[in-house]
C-alpha atoms as a PDB file:
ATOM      1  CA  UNK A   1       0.000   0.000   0.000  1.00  0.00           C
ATOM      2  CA  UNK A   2       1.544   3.314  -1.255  1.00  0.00           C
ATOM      3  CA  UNK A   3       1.878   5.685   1.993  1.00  0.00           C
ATOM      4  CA  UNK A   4       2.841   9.288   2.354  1.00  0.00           C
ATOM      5  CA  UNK A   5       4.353  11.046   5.568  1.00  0.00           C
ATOM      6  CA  UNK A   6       1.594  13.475   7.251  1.00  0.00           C
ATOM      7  CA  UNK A   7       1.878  15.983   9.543  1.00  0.00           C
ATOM      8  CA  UNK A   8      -1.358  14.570  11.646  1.00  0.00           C
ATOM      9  CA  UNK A   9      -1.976  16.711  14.508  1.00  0.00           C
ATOM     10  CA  UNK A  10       0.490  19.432  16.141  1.00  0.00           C
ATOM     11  CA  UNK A  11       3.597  17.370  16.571  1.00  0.00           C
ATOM     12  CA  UNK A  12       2.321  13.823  15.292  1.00  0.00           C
ATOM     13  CA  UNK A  13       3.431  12.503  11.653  1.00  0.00           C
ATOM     14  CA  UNK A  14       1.671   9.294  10.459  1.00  0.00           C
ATOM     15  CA  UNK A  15       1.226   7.394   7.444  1.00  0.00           C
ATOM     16  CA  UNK A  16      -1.243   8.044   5.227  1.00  0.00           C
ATOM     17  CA  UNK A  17      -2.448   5.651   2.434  1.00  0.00           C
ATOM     18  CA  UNK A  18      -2.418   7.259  -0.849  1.00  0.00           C
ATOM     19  CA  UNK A  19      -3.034   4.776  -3.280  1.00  0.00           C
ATOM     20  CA  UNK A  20      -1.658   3.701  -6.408  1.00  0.00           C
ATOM     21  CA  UNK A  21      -0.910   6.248  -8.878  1.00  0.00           C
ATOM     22  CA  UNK A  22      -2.633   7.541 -11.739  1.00  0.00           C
ATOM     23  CA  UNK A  23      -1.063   6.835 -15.414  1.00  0.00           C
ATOM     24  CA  UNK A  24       0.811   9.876 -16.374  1.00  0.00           C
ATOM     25  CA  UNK A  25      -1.053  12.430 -19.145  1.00  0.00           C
ATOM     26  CA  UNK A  26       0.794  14.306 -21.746  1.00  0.00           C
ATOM     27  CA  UNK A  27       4.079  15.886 -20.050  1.00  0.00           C
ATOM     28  CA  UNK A  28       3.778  14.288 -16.969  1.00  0.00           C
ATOM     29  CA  UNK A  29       5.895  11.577 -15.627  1.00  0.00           C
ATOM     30  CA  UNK A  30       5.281   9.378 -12.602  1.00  0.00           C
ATOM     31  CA  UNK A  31       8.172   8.928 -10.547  1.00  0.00           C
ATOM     32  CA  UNK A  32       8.693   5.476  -7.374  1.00  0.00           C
ATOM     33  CA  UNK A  33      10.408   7.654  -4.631  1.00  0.00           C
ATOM     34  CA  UNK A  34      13.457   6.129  -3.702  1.00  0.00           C
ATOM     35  CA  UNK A  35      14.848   8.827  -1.001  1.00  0.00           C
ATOM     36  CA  UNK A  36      13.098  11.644   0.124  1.00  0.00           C
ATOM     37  CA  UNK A  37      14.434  15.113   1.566  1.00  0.00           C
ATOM     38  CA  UNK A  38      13.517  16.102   5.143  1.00  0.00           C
ATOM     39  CA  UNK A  39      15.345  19.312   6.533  1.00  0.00           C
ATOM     40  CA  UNK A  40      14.705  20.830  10.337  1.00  0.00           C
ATOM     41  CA  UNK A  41      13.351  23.498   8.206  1.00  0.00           C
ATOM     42  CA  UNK A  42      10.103  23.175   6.389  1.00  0.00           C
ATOM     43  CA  UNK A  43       8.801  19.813   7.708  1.00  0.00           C
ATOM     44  CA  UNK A  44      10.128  20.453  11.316  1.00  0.00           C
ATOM     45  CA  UNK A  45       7.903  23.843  10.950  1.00  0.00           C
ATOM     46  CA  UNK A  46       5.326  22.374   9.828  1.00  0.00           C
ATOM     47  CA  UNK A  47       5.074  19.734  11.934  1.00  0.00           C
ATOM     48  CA  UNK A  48       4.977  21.941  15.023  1.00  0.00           C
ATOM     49  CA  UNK A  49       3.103  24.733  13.008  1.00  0.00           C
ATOM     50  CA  UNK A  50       5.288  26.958  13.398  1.00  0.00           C
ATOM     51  CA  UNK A  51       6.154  30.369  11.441  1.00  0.00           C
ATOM     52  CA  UNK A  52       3.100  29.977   9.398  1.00  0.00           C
ATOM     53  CA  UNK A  53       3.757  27.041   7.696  1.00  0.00           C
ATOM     54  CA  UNK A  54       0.634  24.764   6.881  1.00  0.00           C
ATOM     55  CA  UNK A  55      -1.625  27.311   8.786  1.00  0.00           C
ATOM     56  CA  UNK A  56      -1.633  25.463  11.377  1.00  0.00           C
ATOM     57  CA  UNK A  57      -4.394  23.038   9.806  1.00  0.00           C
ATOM     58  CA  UNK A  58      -3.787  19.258  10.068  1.00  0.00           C
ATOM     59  CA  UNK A  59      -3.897  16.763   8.902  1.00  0.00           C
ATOM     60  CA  UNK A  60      -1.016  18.285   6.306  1.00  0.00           C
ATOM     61  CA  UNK A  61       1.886  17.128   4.175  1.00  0.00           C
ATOM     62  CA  UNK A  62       5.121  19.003   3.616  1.00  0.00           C
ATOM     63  CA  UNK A  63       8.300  18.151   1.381  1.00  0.00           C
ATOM     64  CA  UNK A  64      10.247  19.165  -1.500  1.00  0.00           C
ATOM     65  CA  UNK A  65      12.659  17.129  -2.615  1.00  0.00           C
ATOM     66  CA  UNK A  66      12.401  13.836  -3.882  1.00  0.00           C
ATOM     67  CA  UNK A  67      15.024  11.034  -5.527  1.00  0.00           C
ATOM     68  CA  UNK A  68      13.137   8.740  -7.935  1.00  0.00           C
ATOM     69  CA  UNK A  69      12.909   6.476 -10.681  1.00  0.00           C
ATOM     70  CA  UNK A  70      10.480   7.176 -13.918  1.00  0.00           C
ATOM     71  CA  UNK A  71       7.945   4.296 -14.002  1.00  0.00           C
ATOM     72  CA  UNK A  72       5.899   5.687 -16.593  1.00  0.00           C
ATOM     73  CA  UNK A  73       6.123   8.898 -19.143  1.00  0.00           C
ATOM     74  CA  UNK A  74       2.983  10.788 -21.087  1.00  0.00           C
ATOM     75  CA  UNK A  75       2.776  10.841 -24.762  1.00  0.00           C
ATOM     76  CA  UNK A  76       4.257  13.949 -24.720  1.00  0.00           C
ATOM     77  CA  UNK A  77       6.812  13.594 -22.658  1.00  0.00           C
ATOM     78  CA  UNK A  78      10.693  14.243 -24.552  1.00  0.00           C
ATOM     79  CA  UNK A  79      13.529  14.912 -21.883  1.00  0.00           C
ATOM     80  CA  UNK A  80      13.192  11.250 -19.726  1.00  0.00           C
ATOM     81  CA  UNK A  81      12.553   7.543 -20.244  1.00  0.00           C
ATOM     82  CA  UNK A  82      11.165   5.035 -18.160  1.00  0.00           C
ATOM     83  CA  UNK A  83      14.085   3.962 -15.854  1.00  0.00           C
ATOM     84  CA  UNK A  84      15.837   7.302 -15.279  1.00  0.00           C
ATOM     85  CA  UNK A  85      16.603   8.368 -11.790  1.00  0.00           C
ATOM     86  CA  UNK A  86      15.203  11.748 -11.185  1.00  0.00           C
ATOM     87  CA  UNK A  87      15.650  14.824  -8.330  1.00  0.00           C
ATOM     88  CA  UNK A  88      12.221  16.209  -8.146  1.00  0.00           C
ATOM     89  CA  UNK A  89      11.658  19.476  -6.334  1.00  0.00           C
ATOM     90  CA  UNK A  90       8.010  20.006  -6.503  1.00  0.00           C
ATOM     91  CA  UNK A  91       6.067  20.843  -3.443  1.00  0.00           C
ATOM     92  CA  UNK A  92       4.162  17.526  -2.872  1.00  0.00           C
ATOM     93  CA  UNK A  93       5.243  16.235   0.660  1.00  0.00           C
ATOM     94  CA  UNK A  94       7.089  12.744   1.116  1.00  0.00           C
ATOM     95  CA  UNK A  95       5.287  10.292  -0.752  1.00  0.00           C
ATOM     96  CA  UNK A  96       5.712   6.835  -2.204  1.00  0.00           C
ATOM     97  CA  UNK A  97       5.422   8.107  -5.861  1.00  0.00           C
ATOM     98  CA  UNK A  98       4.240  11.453  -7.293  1.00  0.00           C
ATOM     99  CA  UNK A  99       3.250  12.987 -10.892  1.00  0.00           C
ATOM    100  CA  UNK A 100       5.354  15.980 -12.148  1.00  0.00           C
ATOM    101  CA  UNK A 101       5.297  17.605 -15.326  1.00  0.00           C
ATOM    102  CA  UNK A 102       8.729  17.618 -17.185  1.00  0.00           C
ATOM    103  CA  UNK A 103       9.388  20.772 -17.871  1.00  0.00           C
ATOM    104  CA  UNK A 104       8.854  21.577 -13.953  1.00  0.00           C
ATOM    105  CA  UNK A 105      11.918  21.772 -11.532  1.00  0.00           C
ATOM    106  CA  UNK A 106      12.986  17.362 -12.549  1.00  0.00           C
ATOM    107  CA  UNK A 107      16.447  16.941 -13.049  1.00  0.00           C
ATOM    108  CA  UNK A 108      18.134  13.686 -14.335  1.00  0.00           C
ATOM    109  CA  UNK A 109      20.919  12.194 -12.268  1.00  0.00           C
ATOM    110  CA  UNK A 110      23.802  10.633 -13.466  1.00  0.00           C
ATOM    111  CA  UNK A 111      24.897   6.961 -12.894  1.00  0.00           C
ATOM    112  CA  UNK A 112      27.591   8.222 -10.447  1.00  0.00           C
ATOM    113  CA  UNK A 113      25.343  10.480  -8.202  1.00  0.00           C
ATOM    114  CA  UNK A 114      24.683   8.401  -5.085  1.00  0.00           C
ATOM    115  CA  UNK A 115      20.567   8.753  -4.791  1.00  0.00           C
ATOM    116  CA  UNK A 116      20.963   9.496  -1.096  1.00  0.00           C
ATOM    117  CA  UNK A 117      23.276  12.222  -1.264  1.00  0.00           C
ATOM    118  CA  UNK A 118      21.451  14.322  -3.836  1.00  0.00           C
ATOM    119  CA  UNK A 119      17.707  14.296  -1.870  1.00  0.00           C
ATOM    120  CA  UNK A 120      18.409  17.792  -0.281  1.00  0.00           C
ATOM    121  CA  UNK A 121      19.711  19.179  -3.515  1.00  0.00           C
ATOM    122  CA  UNK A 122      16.994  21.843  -3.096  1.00  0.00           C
ATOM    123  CA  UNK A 123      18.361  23.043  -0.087  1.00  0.00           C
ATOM    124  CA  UNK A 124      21.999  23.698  -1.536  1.00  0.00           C
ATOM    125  CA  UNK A 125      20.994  24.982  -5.465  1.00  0.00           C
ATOM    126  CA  UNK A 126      19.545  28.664  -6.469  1.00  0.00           C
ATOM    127  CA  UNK A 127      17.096  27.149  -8.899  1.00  0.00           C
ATOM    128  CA  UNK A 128      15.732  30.431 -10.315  1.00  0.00           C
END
């Protein structure tokens, strides 16, 4: 069963069952999480709703940065292949797999980038 991390109440994360994933549309892809990115930062504030983040309205899910493999690409997709591992940096919590569009912030890693070492890329990169 495909979970994702949840901030349930002030200071509680659970699981959350998710399901599986829907087939990916156009330029989407739909990436298997592999390693996922959690700072003291955003999921730390969230988690104790703190500075703002997530309003303080639970249940919520937080997270940024996600290593992955491509299971499945949309007709239109051009820059990845099933099989590539991926750095995702879209905003949709720690989850067992997610949909992203291509040409959103998905970069392909090389064979010699260690998965685990690259899931807080979005902390150390100016991406703009």
């Amino acid at each position: 069963m495909p979970h994702a991390v949840e901030c349930a109440a002030r200071g509680v994360a659970a699981l959350a069952d998710i399901g599986e994933p829907p087939s990916p549309t156009g330029s989407q892809v739909q990436i298997r999480t592999e390693f996922t990115g959690v700072t003291n930062g955003t999921e730390r504030h969230a988690l104790l709703a703190e500075h703002g983040y997530g309003g303080g309205v639970f249940p919520s899910r937080h997270g940024y940065q996600q290593i992955g493999v491509i299971e499945a690409v949309g007709d239109a997709v051009r820059r990845f292949t099933v099989g590539d591992r991926v750095f995702c940096g879209d905003h949709v919590g720690h989850r067992a797999w997610h949909i992203a569009d291509e040409n959103g912030l998905v970069v392909k890693l090389t064979d010699e980038a260690p998965p685990q070492d690259c899931a807080l890329m979005g902390t150390i990169f100016d991406w703009s």
